[in-house]
C-alpha atoms as a PDB file:
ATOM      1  CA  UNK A   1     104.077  73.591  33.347  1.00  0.00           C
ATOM      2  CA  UNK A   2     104.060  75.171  36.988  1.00  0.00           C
ATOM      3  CA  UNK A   3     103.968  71.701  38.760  1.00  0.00           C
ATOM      4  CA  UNK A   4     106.417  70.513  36.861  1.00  0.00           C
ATOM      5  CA  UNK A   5     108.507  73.820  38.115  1.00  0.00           C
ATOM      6  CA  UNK A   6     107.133  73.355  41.234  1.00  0.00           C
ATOM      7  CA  UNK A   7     108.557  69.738  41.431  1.00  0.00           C
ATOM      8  CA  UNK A   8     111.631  70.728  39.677  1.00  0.00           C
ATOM      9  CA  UNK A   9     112.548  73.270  42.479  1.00  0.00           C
ATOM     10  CA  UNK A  10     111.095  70.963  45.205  1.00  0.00           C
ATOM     11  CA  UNK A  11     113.436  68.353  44.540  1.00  0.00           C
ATOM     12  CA  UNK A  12     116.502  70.218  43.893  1.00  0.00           C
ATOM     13  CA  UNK A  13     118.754  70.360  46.628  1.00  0.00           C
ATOM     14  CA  UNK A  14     119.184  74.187  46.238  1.00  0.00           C
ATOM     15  CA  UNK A  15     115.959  74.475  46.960  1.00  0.00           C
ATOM     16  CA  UNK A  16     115.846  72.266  50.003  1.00  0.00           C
ATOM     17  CA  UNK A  17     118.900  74.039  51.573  1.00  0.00           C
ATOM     18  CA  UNK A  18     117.191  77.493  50.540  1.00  0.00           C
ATOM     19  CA  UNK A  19     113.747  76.202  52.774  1.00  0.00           C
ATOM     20  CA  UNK A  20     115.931  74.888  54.639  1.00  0.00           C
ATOM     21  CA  UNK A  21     117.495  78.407  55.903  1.00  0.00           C
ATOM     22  CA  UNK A  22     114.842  80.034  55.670  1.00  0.00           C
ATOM     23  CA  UNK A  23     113.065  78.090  58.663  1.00  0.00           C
ATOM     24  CA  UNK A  24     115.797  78.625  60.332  1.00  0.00           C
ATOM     25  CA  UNK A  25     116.350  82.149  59.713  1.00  0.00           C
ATOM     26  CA  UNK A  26     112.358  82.227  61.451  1.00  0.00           C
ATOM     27  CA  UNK A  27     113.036  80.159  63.999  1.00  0.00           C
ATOM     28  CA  UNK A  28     115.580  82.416  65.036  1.00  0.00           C
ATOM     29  CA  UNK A  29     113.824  85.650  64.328  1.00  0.00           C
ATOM     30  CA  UNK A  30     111.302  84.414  66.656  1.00  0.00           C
ATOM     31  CA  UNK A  31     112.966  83.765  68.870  1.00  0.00           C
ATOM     32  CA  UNK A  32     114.324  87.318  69.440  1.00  0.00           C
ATOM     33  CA  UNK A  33     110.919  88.642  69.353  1.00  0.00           C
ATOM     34  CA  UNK A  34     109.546  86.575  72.092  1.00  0.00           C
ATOM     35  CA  UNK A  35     112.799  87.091  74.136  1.00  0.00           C
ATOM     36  CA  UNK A  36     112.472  90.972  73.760  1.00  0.00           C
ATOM     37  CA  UNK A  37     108.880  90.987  74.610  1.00  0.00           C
ATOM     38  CA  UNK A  38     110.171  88.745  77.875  1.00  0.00           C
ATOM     39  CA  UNK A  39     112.837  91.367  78.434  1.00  0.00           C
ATOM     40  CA  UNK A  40     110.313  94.373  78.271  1.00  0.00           C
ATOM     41  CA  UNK A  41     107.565  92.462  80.637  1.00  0.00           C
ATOM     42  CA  UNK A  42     110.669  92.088  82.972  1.00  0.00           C
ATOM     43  CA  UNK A  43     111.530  95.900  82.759  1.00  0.00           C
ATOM     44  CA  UNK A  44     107.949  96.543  83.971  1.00  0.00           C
ATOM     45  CA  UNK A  45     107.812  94.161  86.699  1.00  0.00           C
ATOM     46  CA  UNK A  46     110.944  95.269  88.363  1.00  0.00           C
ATOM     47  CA  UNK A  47     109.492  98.947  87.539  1.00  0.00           C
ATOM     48  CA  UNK A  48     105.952  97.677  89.276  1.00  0.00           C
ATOM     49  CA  UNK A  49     108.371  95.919  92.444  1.00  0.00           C
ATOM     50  CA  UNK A  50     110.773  99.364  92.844  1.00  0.00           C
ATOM     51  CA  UNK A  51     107.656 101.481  93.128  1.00  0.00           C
ATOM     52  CA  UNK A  52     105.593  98.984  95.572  1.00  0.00           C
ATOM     53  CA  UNK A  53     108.687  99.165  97.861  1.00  0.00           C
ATOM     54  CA  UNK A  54     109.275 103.149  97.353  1.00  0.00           C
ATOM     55  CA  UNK A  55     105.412 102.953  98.482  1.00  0.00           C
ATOM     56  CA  UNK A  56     106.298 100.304 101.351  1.00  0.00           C
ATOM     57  CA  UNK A  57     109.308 102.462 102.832  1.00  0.00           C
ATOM     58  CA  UNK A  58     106.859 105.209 103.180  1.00  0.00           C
ATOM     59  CA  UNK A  59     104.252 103.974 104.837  1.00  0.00           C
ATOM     60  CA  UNK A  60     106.761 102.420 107.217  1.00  0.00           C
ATOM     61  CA  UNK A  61     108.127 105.481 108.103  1.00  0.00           C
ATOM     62  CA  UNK A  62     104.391 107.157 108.712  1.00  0.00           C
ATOM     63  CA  UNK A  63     103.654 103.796 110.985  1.00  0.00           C
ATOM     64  CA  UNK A  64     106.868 104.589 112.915  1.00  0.00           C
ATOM     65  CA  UNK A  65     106.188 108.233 113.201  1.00  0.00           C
ATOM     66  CA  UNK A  66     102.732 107.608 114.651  1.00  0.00           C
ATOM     67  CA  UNK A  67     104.007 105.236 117.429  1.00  0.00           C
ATOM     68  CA  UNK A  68     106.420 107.870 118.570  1.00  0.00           C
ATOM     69  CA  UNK A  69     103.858 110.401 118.618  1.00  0.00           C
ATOM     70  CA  UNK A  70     102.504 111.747 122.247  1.00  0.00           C
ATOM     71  CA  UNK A  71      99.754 109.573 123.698  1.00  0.00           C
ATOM     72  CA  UNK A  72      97.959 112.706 125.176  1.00  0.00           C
ATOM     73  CA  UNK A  73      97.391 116.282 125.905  1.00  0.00           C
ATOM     74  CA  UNK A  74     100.006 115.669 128.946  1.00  0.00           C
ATOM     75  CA  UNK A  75     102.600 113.782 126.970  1.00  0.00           C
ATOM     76  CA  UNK A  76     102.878 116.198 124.381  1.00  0.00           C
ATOM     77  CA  UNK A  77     102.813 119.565 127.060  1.00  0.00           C
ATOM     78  CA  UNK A  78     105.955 117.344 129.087  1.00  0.00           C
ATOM     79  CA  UNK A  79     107.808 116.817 125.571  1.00  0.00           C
ATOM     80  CA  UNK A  80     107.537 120.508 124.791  1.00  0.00           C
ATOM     81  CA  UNK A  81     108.235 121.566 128.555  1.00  0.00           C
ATOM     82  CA  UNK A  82     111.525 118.597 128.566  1.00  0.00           C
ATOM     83  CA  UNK A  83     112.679 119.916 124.434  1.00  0.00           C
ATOM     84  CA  UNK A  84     111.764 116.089 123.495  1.00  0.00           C
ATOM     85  CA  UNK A  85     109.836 117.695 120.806  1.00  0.00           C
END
């Protein structure tokens, strides 16, 4: 009795338009869940790339702060006698 059910429904085309929408209505709902989980990787990455050049920036500006700095003893006491300091 539930084969013949079974084959009943399988051949109907109500059925086969009901499967049918129903793969697509998964199709499509993955689909959004795979393109939100690429969306949210992409968040972090340009999260990860605005911190490495916050990082970046500052250690450029300590690198360009040390080669202005005063070679010796003498530079710095000439800056501080000229103001330069």
């Amino acid at each position: 009795m539930i084969g013949g059910l079974v084959a009943t429904l399988a051949g109907s085309a109500w059925a086969r338009t009901a499967v049918r929408h129903g793969v697509t209505a998964l199709a499509i709902l993955l689909f959004l869940l795979t393109l939100r989980r690429s969306g949210e990787r992409t968040g972090r990455l340009a999260e990860q790339l605005e911190t490495m050049e916050r990082v970046h920036d500052a250690q450029r500006q300590m690198l360009e702060a040390a080669a202005r700095r005063p070679r010796s003893r003498d530079d710095l006491a000439e800056r501080l006698c000229d103001g330069r300091f």
